[in-house]
N, C-alpha and C. Protein backbone atom coordinates (compact mmCIF):
# COMPACT_ATOMS: atom_id res chain seq x y z
N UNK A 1 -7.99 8.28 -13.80
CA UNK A 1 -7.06 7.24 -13.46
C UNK A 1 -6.94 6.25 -14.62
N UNK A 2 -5.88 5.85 -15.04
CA UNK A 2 -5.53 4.58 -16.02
C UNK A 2 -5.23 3.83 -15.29
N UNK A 3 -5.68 2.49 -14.96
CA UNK A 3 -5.31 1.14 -14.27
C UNK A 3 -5.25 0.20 -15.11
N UNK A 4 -4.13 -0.33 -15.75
CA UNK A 4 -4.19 -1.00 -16.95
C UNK A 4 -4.33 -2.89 -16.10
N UNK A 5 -5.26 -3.90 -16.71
CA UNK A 5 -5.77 -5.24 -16.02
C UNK A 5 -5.19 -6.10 -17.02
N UNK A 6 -4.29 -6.64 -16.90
CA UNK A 6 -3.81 -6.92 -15.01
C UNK A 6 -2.43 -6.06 -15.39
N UNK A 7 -2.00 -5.58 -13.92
CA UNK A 7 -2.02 -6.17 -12.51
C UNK A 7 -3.02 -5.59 -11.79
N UNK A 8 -3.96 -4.35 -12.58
CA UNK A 8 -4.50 -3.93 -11.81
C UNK A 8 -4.06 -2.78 -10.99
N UNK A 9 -2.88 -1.88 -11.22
CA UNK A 9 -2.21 -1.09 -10.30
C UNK A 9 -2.51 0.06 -11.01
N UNK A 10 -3.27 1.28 -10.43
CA UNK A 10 -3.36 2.28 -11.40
C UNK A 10 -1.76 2.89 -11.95
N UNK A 11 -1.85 3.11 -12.64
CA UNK A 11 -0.43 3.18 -13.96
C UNK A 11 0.06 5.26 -14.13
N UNK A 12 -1.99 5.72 -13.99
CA UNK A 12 -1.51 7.18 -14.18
C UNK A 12 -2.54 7.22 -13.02
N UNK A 13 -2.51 8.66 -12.30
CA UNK A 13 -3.51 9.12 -11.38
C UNK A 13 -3.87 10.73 -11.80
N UNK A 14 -5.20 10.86 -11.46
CA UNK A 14 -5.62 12.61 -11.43
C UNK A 14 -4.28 13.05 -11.39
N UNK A 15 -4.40 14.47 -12.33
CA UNK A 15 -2.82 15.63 -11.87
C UNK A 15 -1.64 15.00 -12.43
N UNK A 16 -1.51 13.58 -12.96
CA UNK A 16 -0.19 13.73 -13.10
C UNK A 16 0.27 13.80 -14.54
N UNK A 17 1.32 14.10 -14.89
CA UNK A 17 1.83 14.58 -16.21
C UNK A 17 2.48 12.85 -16.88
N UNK A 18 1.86 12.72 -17.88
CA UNK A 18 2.17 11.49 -18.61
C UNK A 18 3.43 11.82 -19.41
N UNK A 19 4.23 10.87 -18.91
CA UNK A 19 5.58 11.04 -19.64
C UNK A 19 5.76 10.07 -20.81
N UNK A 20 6.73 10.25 -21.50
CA UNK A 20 7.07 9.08 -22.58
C UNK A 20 6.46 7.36 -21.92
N UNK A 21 8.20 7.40 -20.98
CA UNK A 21 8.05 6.04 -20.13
C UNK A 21 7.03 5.41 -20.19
N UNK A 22 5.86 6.27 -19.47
CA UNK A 22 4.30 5.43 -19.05
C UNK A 22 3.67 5.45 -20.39
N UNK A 23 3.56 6.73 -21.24
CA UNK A 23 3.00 5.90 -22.49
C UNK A 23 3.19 4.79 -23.66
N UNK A 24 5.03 4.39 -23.03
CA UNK A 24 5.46 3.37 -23.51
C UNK A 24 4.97 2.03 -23.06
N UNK A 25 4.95 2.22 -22.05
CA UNK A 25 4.64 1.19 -21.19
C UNK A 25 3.08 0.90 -21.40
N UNK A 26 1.97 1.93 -21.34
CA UNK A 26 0.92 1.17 -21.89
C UNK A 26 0.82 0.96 -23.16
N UNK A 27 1.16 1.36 -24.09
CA UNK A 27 0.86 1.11 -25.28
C UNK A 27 1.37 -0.53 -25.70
N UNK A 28 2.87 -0.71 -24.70
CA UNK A 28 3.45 -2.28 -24.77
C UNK A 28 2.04 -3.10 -23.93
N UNK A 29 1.37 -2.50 -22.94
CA UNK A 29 0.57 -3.08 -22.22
C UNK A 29 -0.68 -3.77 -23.34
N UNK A 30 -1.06 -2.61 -23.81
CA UNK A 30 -2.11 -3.01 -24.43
C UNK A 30 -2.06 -4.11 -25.73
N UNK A 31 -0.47 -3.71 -26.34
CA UNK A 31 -0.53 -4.96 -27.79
C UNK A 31 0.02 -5.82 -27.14
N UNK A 32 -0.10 -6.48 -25.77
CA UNK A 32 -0.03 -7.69 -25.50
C UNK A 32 -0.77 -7.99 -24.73
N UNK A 33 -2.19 -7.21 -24.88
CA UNK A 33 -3.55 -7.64 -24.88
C UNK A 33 -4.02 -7.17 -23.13
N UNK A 34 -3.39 -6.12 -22.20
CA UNK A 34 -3.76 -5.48 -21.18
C UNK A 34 -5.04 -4.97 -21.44
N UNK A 35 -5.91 -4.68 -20.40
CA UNK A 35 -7.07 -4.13 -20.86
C UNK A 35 -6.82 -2.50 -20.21
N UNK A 36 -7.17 -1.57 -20.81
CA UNK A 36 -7.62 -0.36 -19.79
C UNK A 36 -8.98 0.08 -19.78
N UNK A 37 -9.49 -0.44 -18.73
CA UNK A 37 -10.96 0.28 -18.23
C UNK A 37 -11.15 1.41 -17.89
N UNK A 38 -10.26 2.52 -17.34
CA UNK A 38 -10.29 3.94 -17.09
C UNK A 38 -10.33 5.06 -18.03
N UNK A 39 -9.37 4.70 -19.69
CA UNK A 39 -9.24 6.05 -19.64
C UNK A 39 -10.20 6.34 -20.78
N UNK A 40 -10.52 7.53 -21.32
CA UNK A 40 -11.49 7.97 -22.19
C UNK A 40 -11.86 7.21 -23.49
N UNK A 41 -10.17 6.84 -23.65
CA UNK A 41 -9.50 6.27 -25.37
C UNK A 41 -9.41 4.94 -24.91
N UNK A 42 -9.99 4.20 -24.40
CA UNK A 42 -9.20 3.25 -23.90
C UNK A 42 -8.37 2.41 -25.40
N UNK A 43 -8.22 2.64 -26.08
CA UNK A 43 -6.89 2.34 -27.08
C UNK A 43 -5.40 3.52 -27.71
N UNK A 44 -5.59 4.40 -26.49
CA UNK A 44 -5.34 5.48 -26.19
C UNK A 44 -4.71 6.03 -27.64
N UNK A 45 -5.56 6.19 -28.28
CA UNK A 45 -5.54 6.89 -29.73
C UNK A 45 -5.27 8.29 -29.67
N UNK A 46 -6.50 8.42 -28.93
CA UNK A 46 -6.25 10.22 -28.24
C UNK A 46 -5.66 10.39 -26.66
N UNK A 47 -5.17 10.84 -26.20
CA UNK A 47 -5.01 11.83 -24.90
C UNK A 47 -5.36 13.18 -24.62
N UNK A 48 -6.56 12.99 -23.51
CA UNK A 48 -7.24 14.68 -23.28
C UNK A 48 -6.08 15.05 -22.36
N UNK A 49 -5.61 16.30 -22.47
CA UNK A 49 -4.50 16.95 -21.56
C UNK A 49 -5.65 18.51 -21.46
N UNK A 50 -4.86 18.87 -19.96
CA UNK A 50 -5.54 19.99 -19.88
C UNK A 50 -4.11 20.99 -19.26
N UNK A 51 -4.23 22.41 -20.25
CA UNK A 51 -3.25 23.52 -20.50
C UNK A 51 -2.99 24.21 -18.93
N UNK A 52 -1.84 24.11 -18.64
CA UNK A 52 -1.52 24.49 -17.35
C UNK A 52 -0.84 26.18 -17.28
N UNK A 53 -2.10 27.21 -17.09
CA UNK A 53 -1.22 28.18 -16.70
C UNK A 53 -1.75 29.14 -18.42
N UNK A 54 -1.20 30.54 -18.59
CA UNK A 54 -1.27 30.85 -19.58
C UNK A 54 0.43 31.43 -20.30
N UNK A 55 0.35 31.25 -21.59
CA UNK A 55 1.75 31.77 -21.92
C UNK A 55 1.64 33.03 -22.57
């Protein structure tokens, strides 16, 4: 889960697919000083994704 503080509303949940939008939105979150306590990166430098399926 990413719950970026404040407001406090989780932002991403388990399972879901991070789109542009939301990584726009935290990354605006964070350089105006949001905190994220959840995710791995919390300066989300990296994103762990996990491969859905085989091609």
């Amino acid at each position: 889960m990413i719950t970026p503080y404040p407001p406090g509303i989780p932002a991403v949940l388990p399972g879901e697919r991070l789109s542009e939008p939301v990584l726009r939105y935290l990354r605006s979150g964070l350089d105006a000083g949001m905190y994220l306590p959840d995710p791995s990166a919390p300066a989300l430098e990296t994103i762990r994704v996990v491969a859905e399926g085989e091609e």
